[in-house]
N, C-alpha and C. Protein backbone atom coordinates (compact mmCIF):
# COMPACT_ATOMS: atom_id res chain seq x y z
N UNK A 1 75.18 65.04 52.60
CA UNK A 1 73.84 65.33 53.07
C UNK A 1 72.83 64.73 52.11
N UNK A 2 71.67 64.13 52.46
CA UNK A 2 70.76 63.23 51.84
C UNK A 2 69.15 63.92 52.12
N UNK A 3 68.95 64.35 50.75
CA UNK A 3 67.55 64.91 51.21
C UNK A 3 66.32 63.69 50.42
N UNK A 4 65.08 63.33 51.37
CA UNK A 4 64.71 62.41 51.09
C UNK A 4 63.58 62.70 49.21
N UNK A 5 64.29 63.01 48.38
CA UNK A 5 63.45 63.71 47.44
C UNK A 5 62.36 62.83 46.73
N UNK A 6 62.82 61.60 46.78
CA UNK A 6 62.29 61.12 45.82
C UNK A 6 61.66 59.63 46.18
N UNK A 7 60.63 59.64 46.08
CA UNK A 7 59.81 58.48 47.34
C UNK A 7 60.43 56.63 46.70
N UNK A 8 59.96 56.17 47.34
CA UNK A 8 60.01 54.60 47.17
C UNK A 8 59.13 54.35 46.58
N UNK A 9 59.43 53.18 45.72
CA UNK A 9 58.02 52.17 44.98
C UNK A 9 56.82 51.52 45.94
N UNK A 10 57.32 51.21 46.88
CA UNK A 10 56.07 51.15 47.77
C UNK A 10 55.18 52.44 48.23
N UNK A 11 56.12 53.31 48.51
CA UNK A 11 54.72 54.75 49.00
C UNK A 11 54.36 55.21 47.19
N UNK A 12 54.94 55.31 46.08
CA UNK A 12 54.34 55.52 44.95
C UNK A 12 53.54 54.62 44.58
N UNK A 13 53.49 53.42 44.92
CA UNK A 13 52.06 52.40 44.35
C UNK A 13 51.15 52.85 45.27
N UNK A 14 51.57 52.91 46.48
CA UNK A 14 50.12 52.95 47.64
C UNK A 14 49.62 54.16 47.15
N UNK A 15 50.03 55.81 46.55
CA UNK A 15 49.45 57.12 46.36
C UNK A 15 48.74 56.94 44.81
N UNK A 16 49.70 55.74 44.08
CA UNK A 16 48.70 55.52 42.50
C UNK A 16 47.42 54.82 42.99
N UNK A 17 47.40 54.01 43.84
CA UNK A 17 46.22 52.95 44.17
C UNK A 17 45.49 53.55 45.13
N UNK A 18 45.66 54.17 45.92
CA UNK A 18 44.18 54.51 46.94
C UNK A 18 44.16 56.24 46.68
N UNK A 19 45.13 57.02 45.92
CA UNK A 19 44.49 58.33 45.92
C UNK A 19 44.29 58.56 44.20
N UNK A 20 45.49 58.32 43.33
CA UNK A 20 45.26 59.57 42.12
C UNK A 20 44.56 58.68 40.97
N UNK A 21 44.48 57.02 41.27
CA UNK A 21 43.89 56.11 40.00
C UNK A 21 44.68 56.26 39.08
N UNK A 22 45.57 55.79 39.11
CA UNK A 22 46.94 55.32 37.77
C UNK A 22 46.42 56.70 36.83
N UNK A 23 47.08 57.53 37.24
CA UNK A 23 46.70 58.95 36.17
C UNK A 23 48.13 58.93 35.02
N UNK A 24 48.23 59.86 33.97
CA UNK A 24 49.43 59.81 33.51
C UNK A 24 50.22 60.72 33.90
N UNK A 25 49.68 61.75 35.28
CA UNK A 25 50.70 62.61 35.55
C UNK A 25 51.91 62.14 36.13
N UNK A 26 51.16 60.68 37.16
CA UNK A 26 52.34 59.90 38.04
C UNK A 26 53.41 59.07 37.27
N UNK A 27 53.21 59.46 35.64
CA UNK A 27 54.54 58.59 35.06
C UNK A 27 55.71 59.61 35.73
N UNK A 28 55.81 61.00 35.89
CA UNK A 28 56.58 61.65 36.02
C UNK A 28 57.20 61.20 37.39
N UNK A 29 56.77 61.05 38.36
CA UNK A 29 56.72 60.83 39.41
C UNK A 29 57.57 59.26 39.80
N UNK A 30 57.12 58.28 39.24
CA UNK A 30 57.46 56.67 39.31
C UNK A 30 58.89 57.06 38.39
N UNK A 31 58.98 57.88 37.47
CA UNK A 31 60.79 58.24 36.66
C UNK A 31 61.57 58.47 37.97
N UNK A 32 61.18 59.33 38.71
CA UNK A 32 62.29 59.92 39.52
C UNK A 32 62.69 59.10 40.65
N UNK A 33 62.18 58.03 41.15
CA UNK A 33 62.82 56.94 42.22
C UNK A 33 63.93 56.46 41.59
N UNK A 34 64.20 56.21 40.11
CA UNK A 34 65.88 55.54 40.17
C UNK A 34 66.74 56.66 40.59
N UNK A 35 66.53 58.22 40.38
CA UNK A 35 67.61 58.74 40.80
C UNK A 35 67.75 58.89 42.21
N UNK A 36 66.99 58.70 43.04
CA UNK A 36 67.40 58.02 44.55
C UNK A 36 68.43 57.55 44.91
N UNK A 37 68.36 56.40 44.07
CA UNK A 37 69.87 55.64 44.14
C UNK A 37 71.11 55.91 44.09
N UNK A 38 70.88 57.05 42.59
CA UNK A 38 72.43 57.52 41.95
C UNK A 38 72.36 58.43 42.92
N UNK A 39 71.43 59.40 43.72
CA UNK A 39 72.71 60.84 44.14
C UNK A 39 71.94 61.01 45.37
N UNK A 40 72.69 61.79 46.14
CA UNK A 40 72.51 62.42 47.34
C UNK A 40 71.37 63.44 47.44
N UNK A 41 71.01 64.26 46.05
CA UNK A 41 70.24 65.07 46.24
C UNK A 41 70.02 65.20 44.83
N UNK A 42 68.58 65.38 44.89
CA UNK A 42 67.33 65.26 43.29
C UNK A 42 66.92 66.84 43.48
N UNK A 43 67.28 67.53 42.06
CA UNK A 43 66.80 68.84 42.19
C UNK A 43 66.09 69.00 40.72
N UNK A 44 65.05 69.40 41.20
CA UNK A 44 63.71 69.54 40.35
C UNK A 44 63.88 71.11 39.79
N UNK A 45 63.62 71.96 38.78
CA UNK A 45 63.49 72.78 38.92
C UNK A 45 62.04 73.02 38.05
N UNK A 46 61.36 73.64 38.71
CA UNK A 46 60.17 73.77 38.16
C UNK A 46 60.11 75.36 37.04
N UNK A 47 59.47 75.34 36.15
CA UNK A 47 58.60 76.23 35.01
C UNK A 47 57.78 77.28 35.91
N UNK A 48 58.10 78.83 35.87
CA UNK A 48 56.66 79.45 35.72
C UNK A 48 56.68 79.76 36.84
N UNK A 49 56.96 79.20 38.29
CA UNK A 49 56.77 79.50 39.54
C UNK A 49 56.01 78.35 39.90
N UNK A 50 56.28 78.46 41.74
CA UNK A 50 55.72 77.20 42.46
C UNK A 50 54.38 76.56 41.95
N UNK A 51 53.10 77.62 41.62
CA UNK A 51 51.85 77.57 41.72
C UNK A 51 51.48 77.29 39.39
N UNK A 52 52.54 77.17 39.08
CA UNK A 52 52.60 77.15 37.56
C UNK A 52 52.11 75.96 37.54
N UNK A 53 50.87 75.42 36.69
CA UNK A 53 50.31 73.94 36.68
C UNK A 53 51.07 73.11 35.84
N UNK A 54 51.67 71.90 36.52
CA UNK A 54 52.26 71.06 35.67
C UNK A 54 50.86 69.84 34.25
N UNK A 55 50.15 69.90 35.38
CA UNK A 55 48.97 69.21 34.25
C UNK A 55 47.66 70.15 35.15
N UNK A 56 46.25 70.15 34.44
CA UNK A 56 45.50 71.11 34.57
C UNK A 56 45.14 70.92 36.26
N UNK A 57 45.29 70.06 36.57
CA UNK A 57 45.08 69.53 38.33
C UNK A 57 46.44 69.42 38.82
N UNK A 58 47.52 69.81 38.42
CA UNK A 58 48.97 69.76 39.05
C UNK A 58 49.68 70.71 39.30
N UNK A 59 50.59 70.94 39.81
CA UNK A 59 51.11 72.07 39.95
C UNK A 59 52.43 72.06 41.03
N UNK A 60 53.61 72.28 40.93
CA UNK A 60 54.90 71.81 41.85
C UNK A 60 54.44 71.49 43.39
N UNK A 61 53.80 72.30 44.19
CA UNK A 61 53.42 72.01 45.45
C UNK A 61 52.18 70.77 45.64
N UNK A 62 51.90 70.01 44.83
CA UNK A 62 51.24 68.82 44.76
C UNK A 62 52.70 67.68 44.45
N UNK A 63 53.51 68.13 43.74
CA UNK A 63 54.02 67.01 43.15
C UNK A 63 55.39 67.04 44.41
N UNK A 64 55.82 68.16 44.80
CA UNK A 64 56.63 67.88 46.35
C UNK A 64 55.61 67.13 47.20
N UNK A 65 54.71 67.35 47.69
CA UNK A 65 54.11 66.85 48.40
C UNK A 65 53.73 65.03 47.96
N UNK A 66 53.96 64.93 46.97
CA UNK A 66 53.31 63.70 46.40
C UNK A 66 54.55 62.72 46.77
N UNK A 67 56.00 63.64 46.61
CA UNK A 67 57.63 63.06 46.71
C UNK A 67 58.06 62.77 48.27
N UNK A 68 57.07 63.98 48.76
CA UNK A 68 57.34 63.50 50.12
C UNK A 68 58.46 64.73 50.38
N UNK A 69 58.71 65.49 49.54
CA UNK A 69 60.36 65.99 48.97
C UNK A 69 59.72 67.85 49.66
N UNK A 70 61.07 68.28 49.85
CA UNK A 70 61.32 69.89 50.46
C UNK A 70 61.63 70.79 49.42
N UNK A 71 61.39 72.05 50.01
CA UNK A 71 62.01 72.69 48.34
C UNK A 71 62.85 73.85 48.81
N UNK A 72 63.82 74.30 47.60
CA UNK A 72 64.67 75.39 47.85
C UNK A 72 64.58 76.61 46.93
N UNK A 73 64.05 77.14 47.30
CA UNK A 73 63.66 78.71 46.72
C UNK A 73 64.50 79.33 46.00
N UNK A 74 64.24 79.71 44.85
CA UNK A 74 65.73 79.98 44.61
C UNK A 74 64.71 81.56 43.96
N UNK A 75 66.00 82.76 43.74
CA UNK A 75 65.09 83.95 43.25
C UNK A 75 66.51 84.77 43.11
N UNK A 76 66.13 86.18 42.32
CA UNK A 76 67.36 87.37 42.40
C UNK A 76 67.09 87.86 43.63
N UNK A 77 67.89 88.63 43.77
CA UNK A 77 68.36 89.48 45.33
C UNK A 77 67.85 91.05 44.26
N UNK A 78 66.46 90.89 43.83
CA UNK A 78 65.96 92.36 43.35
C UNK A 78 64.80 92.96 44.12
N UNK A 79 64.34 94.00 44.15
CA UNK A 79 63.06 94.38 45.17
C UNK A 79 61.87 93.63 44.58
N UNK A 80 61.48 93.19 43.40
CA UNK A 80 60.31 92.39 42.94
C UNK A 80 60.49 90.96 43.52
N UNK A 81 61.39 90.72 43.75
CA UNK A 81 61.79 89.03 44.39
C UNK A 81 60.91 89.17 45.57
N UNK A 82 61.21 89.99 46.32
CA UNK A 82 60.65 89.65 47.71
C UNK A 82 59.28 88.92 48.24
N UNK A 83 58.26 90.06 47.39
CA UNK A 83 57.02 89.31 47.27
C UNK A 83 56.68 88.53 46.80
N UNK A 84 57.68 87.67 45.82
CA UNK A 84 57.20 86.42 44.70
C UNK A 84 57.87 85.75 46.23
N UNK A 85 59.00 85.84 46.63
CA UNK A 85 59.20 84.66 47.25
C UNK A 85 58.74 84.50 48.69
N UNK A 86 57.72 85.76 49.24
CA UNK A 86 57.15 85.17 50.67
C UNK A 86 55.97 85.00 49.99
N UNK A 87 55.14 85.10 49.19
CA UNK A 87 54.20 84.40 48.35
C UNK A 87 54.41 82.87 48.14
N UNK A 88 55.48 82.49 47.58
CA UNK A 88 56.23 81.31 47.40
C UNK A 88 56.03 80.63 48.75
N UNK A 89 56.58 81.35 49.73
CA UNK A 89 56.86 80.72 50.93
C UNK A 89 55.52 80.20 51.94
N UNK A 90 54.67 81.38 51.67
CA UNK A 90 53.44 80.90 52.22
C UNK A 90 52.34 79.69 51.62
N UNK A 91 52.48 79.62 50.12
CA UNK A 91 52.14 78.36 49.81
C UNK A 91 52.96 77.25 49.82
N UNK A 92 54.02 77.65 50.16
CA UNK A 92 54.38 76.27 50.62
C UNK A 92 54.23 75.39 51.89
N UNK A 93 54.01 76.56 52.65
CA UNK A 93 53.68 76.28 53.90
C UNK A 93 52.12 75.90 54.13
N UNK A 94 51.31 76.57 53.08
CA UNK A 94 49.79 76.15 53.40
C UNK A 94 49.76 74.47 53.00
N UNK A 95 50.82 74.30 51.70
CA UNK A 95 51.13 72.62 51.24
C UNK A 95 50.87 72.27 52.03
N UNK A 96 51.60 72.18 53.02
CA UNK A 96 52.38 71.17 54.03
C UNK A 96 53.91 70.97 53.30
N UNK A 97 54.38 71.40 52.65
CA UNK A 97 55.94 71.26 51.90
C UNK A 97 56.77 72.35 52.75
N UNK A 98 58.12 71.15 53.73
CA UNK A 98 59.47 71.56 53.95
C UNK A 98 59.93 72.37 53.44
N UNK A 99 60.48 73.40 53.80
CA UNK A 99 61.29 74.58 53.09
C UNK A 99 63.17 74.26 53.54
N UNK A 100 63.55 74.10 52.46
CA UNK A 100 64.95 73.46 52.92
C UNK A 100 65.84 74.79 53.08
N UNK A 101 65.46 75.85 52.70
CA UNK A 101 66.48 77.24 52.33
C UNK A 101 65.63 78.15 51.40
N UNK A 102 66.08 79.22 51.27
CA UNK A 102 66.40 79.90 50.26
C UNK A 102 67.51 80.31 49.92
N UNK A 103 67.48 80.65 48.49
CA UNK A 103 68.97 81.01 47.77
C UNK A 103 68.37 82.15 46.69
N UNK A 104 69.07 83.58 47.46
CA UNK A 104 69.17 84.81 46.17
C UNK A 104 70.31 85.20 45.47
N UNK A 105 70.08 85.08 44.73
CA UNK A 105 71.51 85.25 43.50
C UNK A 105 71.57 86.66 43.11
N UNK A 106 72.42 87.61 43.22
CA UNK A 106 72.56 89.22 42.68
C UNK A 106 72.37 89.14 41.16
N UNK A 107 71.71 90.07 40.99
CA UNK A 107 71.35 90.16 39.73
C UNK A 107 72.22 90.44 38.82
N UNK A 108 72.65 90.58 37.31
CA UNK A 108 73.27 90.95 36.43
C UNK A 108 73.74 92.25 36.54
N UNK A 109 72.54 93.12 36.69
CA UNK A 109 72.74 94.72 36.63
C UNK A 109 72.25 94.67 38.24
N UNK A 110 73.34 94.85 39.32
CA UNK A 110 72.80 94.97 40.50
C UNK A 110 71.39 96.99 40.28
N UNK A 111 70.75 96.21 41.83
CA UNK A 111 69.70 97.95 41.66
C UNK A 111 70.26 98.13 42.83
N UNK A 112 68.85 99.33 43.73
CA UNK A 112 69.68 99.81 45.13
C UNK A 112 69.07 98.36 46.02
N UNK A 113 68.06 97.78 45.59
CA UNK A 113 67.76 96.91 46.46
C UNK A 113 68.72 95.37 46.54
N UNK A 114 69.82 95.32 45.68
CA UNK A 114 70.70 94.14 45.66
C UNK A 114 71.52 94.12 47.13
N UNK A 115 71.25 93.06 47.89
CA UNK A 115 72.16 92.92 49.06
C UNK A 115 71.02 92.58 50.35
N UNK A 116 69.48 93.18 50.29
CA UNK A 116 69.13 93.43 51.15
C UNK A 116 68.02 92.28 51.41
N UNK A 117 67.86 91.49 49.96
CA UNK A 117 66.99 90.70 49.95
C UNK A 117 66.88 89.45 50.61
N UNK A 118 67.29 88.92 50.60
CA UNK A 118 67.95 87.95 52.05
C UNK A 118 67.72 87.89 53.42
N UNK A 119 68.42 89.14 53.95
CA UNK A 119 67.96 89.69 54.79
C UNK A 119 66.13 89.95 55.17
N UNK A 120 65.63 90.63 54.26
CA UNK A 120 64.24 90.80 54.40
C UNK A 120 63.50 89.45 54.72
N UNK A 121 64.10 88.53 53.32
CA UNK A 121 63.26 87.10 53.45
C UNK A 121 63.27 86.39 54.80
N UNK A 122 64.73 86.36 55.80
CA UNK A 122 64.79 85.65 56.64
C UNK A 122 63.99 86.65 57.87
N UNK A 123 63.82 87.55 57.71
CA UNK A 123 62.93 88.64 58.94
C UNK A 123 61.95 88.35 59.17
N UNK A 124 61.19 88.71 57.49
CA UNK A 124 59.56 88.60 57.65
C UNK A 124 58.96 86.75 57.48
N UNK A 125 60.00 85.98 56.93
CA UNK A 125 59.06 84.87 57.03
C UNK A 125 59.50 83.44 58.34
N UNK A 126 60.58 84.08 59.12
CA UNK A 126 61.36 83.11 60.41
C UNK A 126 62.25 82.36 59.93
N UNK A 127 62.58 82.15 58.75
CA UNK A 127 63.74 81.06 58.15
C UNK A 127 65.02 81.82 58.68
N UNK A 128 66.04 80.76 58.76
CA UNK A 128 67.60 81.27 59.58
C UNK A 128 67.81 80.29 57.83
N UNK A 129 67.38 79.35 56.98
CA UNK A 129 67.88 79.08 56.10
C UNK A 129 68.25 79.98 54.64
N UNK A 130 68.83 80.99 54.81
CA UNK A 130 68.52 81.96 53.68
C UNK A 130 70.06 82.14 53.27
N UNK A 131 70.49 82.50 51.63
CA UNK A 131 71.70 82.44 51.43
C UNK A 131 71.59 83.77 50.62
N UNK A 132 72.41 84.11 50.51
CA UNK A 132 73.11 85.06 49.24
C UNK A 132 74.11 84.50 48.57
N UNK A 133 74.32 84.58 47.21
CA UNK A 133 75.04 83.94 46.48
C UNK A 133 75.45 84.72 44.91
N UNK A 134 76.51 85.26 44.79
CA UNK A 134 77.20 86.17 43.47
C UNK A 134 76.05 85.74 42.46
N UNK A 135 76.12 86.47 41.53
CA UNK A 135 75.47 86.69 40.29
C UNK A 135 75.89 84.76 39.61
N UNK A 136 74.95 84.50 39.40
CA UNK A 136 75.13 83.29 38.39
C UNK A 136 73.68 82.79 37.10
N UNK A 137 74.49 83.02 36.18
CA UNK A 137 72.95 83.32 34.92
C UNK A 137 72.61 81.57 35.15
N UNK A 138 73.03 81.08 35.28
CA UNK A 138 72.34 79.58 35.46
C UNK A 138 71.82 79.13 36.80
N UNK A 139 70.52 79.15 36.66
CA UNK A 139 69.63 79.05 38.05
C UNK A 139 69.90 77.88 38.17
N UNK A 140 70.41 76.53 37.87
CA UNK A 140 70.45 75.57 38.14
C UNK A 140 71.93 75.57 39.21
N UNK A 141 72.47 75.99 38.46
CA UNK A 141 74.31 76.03 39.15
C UNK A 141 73.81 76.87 40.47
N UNK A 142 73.11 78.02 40.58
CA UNK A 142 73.09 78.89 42.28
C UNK A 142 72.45 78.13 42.80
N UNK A 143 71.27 77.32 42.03
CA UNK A 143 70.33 76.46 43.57
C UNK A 143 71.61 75.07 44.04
N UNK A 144 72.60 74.63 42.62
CA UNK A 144 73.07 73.61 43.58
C UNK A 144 74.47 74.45 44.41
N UNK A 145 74.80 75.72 44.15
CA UNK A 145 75.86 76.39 45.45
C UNK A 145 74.90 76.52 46.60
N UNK A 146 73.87 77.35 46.21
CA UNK A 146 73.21 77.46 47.52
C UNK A 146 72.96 75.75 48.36
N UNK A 147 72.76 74.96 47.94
CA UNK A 147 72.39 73.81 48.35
C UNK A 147 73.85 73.27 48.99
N UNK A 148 74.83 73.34 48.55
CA UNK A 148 75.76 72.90 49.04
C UNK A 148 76.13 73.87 50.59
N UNK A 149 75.96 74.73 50.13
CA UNK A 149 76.11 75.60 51.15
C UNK A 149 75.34 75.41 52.62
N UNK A 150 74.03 75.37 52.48
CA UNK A 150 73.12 74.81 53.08
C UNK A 150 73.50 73.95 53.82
N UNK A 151 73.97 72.99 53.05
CA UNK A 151 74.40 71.56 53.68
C UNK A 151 75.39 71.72 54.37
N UNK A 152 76.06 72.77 53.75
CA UNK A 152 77.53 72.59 55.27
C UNK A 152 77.35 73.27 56.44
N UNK A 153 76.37 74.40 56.20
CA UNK A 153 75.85 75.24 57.67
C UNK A 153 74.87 74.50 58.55
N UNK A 154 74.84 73.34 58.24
CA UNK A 154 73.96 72.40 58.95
C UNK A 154 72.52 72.47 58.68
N UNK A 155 71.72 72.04 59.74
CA UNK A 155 70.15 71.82 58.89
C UNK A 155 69.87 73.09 59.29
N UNK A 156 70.11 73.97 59.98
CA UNK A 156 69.01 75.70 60.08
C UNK A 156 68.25 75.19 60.97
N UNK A 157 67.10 76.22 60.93
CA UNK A 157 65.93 75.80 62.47
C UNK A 157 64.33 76.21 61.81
């Protein structure tokens, strides 16, 4: 499965030249087209939360949008998750940024709310893309199970 994450040198010159004026945020941006090449799928993980500013005018839902690129939610399966991640979900949607899934990982010390979170997310915000996934302390390793996972249940709706 091939998610389109990471734009071409032609749509990154045309967004340096008629929108952002060769800034130095877009060095970040012009790095990530070679890994296009090498892999099937470019996973970003962002600092702080979606809305965390990468430079004082930046912030992850500018720089998906800038990639052209979708994102995958990743959070614990705890009762405080819920609202970070339909918060999450609604700015992503005000973006204009693809929502490829979500993925909740059980927490270390499960509570009473472990199991249910998932469930809730796919109710209240219409996603059929939503996973549960065992306890794993490396958020990098659950977003790429959940992602794999994703990919084999087909694209969702």
């Amino acid at each position: 499965m091939r998610f389109p994450l990471a734009l071409s040198v032609k749509i990154a010159r045309h967004i340096i030249k008629h929108k952002m004026r060769r800034t130095p945020r877009f060095a970040m941006v012009l790095q990530l087209e070679p890994l296009r090449a090498e892999a099937d799928l470019v996973l970003l993980e962002g600092t702080g939360g979606l809305l965390t500013p990468i430079t004082w005018e930046w912030n992850a839902v500018e720089l998906a949008r800038s990639l052209g690129a979708g994102a995958l939610v990743v959070g614990r399966d705890e009762a405080e998750t819920l609202n970070q991640m339909l918060l999450t979900l609604s700015a992503l949607e005000l973006g204009g940024v693809d929502v490829l899934g979500v993925v909740v990982t059980a927490p270390a010390i499960p509570d009473a709310s472990t199991g249910l979170t998932a469930g809730a997310v796919s109710r209240l915000s219409g996603l059929d893309r939503v996973l549960s996934v065992d306890h794993e302390p490396d958020p990098l390793a659950a977003a790429d199970r959940g992602t794999k996972r994703l990919g084999a249940s087909g694209s969702g709706g």
